[in-house]
Protein backbone atom coordinates (compact mmCIF):
# COMPACT_ATOMS: atom_id res chain seq x y z
CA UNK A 1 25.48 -54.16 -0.67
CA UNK A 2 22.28 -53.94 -2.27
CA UNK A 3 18.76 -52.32 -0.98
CA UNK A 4 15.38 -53.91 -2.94
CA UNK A 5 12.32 -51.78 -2.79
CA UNK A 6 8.82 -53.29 -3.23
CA UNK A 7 5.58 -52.56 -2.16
CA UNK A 8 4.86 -50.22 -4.86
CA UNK A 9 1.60 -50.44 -7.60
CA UNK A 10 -1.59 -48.60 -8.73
CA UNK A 11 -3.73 -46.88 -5.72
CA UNK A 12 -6.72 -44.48 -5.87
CA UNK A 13 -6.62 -41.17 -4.04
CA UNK A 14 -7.05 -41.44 -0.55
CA UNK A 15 -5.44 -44.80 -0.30
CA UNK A 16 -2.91 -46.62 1.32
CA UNK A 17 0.68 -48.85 0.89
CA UNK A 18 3.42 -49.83 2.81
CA UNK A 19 7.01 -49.97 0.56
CA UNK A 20 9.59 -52.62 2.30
CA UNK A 21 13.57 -51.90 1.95
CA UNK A 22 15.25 -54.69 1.95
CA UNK A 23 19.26 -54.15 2.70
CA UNK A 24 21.83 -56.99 2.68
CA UNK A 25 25.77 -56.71 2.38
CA UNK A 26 25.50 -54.43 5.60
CA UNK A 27 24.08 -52.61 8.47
CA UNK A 28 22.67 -49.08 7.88
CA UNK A 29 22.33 -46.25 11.07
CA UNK A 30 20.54 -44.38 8.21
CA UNK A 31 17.74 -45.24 5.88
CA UNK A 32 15.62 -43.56 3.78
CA UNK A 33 13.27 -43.01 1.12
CA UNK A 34 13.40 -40.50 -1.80
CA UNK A 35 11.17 -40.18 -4.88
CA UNK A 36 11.15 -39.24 -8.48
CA UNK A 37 8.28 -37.95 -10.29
CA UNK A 38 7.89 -37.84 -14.44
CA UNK A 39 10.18 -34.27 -15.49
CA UNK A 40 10.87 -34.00 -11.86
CA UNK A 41 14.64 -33.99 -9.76
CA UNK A 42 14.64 -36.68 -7.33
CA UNK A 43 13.22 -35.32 -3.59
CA UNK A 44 13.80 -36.53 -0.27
CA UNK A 45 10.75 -37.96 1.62
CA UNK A 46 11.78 -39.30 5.12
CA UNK A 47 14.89 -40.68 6.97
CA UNK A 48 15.22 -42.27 10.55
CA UNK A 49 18.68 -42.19 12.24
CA UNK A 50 18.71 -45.08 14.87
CA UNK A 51 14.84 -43.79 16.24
CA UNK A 52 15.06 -40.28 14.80
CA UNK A 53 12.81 -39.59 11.90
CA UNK A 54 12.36 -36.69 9.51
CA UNK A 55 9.79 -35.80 7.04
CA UNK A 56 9.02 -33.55 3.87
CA UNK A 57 6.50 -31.48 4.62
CA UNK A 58 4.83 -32.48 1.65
CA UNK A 59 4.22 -36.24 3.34
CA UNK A 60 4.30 -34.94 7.07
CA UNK A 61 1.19 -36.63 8.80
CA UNK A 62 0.39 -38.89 6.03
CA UNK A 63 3.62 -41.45 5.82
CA UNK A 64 5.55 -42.93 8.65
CA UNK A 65 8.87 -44.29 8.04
CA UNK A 66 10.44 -47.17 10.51
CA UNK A 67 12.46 -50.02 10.67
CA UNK A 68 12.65 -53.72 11.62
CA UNK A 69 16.64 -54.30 12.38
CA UNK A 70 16.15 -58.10 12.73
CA UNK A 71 14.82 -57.98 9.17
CA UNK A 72 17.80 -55.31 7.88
CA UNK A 73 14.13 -53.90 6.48
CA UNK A 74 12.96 -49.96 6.40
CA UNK A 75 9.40 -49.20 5.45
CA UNK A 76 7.61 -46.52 4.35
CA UNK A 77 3.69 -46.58 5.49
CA UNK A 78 1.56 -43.89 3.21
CA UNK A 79 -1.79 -42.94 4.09
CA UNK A 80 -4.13 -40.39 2.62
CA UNK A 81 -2.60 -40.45 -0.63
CA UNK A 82 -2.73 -37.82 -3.41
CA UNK A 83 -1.93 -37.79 -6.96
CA UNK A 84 0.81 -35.97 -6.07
CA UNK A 85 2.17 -38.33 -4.51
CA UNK A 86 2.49 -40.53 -7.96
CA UNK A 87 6.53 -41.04 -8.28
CA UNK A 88 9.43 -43.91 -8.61
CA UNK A 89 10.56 -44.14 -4.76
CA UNK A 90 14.08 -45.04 -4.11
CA UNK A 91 15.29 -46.56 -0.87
CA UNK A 92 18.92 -45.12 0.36
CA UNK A 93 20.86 -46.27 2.66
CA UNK A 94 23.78 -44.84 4.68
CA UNK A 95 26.34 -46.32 7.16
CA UNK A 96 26.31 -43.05 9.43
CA UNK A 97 23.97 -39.61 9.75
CA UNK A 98 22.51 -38.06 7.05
CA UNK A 99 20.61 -34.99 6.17
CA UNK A 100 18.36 -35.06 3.37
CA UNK A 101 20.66 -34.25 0.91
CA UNK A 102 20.91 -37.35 -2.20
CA UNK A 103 24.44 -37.12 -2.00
CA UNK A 104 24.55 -37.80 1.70
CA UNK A 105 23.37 -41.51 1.52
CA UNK A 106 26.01 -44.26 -0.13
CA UNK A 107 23.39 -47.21 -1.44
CA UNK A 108 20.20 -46.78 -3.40
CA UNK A 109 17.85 -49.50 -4.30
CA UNK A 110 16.12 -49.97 -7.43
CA UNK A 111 13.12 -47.98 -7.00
CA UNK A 112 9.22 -48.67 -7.30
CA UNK A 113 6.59 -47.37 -8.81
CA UNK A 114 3.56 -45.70 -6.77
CA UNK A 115 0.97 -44.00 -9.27
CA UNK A 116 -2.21 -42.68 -7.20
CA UNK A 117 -5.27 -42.61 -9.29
CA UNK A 118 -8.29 -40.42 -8.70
């Protein structure tokens, strides 16, 4: 199994990108996307369950997570874009339902750097 994350890079406040999860070695009912700032634990962001997504409320309104099952491929849209929002995301992956717990999903990708500028 393996999950690559891409998508990330340098973006001012206010800004936009899309990160792409790329799974292969299996088929995932849950996906989702975590993140990792500088001193900081790792934090959940979003999942989707089959259609069912959930958000941090820290992101809630400004990133939209979905999926393309043809491609195996989740991806995490992120408008309006803070500083705060500068952080290593990690793409998880999970063969059943999952909270938003780190320990609940079995795969993680790589991870990719988003750093928001003002």
């Amino acid at each position: 199994v393996q999950l690559q994350a891409s998508g990330g890079g340098l973006v001012q406040a206010g800004g936009s990108l899309r990160l792409s999860c790329a799974a292969s070695g299996g088929t995932f009912r849950s996906m989702g996307w975590f993140r990792q700032a500088p001193g900081k634990e790792r934090e959940f962001v979003a999942r989707m369950y089959w259609t069912n997504t959930d958000y941090a409320d820290s992101v809630q309104g400004r990133f939209t997570i979905s999926r393309d099952n043809a491609k195996n491929t989740v991806y995490l849209q992120m408008n309006s874009l803070k500083i705060e929002d500068t952080a290593v995301y990690y793409c998880a992956a999970a063969g059943g339902p999952t909270g938003r717990s780190i320990r609940s999903y079995d795969y993680w990708g790589q991870g990719t750097l988003v750093t928001v500028s003002s």
